[in-house]
C-alpha atoms as a PDB file:
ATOM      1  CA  UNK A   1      13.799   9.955  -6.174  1.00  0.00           C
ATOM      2  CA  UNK A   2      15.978  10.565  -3.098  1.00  0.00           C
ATOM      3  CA  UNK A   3      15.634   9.572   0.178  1.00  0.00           C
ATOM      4  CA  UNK A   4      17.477  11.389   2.513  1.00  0.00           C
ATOM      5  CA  UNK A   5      17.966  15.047   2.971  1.00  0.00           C
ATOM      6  CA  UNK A   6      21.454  17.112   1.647  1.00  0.00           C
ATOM      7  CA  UNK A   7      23.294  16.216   4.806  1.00  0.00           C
ATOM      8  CA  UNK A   8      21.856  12.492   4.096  1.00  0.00           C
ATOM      9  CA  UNK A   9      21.754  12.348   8.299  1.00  0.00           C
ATOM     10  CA  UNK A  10      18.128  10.887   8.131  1.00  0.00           C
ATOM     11  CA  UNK A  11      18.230   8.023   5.637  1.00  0.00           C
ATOM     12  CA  UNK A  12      16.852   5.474   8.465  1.00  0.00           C
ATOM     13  CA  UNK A  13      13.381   7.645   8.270  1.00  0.00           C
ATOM     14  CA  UNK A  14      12.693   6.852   4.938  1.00  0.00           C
ATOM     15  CA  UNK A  15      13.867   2.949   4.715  1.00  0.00           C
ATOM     16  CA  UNK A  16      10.348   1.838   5.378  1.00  0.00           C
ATOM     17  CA  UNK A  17       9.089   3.411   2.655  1.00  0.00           C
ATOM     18  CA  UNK A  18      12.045   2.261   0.069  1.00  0.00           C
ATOM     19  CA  UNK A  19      11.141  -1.314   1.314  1.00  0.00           C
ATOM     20  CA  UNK A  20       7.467  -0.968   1.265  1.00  0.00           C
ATOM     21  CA  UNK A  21       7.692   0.157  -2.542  1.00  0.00           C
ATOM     22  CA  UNK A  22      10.815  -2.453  -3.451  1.00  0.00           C
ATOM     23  CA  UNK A  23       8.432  -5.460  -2.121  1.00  0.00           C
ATOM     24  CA  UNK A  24       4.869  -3.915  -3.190  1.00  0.00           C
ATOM     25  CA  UNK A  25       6.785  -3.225  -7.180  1.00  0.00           C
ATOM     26  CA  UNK A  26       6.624  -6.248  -9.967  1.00  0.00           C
ATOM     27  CA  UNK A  27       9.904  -7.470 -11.153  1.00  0.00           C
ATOM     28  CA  UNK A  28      10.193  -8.019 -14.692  1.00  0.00           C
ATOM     29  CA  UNK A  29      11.672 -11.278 -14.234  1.00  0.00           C
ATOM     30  CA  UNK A  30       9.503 -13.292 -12.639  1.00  0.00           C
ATOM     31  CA  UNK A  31       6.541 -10.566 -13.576  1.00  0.00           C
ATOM     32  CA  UNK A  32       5.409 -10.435  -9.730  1.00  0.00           C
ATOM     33  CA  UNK A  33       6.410  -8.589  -6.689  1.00  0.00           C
ATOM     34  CA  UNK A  34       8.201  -9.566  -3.923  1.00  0.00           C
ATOM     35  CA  UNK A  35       5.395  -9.580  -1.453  1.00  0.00           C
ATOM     36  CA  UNK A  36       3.386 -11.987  -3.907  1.00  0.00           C
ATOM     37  CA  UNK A  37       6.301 -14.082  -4.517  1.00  0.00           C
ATOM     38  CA  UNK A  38       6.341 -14.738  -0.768  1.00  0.00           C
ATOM     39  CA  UNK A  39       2.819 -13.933   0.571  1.00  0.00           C
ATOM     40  CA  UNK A  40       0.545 -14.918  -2.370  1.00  0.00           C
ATOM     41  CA  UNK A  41      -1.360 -11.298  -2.496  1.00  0.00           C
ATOM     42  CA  UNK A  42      -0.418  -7.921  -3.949  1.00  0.00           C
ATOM     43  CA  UNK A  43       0.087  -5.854  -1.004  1.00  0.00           C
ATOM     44  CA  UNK A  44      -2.570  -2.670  -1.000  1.00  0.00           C
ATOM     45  CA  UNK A  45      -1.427   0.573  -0.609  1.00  0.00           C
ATOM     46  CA  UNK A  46      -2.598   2.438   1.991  1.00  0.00           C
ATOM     47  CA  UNK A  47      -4.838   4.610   0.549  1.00  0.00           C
ATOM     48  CA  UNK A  48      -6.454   1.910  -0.572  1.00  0.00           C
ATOM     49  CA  UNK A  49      -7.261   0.791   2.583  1.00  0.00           C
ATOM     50  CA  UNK A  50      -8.918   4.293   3.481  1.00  0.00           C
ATOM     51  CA  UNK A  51     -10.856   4.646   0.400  1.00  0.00           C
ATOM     52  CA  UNK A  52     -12.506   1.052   1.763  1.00  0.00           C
ATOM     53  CA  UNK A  53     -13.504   2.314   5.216  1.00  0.00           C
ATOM     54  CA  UNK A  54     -16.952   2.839   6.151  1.00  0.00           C
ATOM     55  CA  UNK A  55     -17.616   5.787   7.948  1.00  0.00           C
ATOM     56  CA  UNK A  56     -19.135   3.761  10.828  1.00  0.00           C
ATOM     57  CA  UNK A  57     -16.231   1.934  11.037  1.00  0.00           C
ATOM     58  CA  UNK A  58     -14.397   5.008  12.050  1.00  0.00           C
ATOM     59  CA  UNK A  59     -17.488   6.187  14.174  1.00  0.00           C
ATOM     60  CA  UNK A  60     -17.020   3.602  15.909  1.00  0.00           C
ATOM     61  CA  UNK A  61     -12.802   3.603  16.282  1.00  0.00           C
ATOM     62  CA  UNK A  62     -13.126   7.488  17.451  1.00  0.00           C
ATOM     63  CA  UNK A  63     -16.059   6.441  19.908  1.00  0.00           C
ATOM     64  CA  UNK A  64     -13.302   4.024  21.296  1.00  0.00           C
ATOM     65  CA  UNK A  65     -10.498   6.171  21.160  1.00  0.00           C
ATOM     66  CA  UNK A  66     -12.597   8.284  23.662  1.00  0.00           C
ATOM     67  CA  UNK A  67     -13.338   5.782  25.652  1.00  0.00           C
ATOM     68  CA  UNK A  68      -9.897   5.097  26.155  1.00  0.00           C
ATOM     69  CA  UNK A  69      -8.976   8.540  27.125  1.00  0.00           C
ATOM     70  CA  UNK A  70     -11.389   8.890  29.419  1.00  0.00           C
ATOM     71  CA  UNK A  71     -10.202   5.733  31.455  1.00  0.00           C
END
């Protein structure tokens, strides 16, 4: 898997994503991942998290987005 283009100019785009999968991966040493080494949880990826949302959860985030934009 790379993470950079040819040129390899835009690396620092993708680091979140190497780190993100480093800490959320179990070791084989220790048989747990980084994050619940140090946090005590898995960490959930984020289509997890969407699958869990209830729609009138984001009824109500887009009925307060538009509040927001209309001051």
């Amino acid at each position: 898997m790379y993470m950079a283009n040819e040129q390899q100019n835009d690396w620092n785009l993708w680091v979140k994503f190497a780190v993100y999968a480093y800490n959320s991966a179990r070791h084989s040493t220790v048989a747990l991942s980084p994050n619940e080494l140090m946090m005590g949880r898995r960490l959930r990826p984020p289509n997890e998290l969407l699958r869990r949302m209830e729609t009138t959860e984001a009824g109500e985030l887009m009925a307060y987005h538009e509040k927001l934009l209309a001051g």
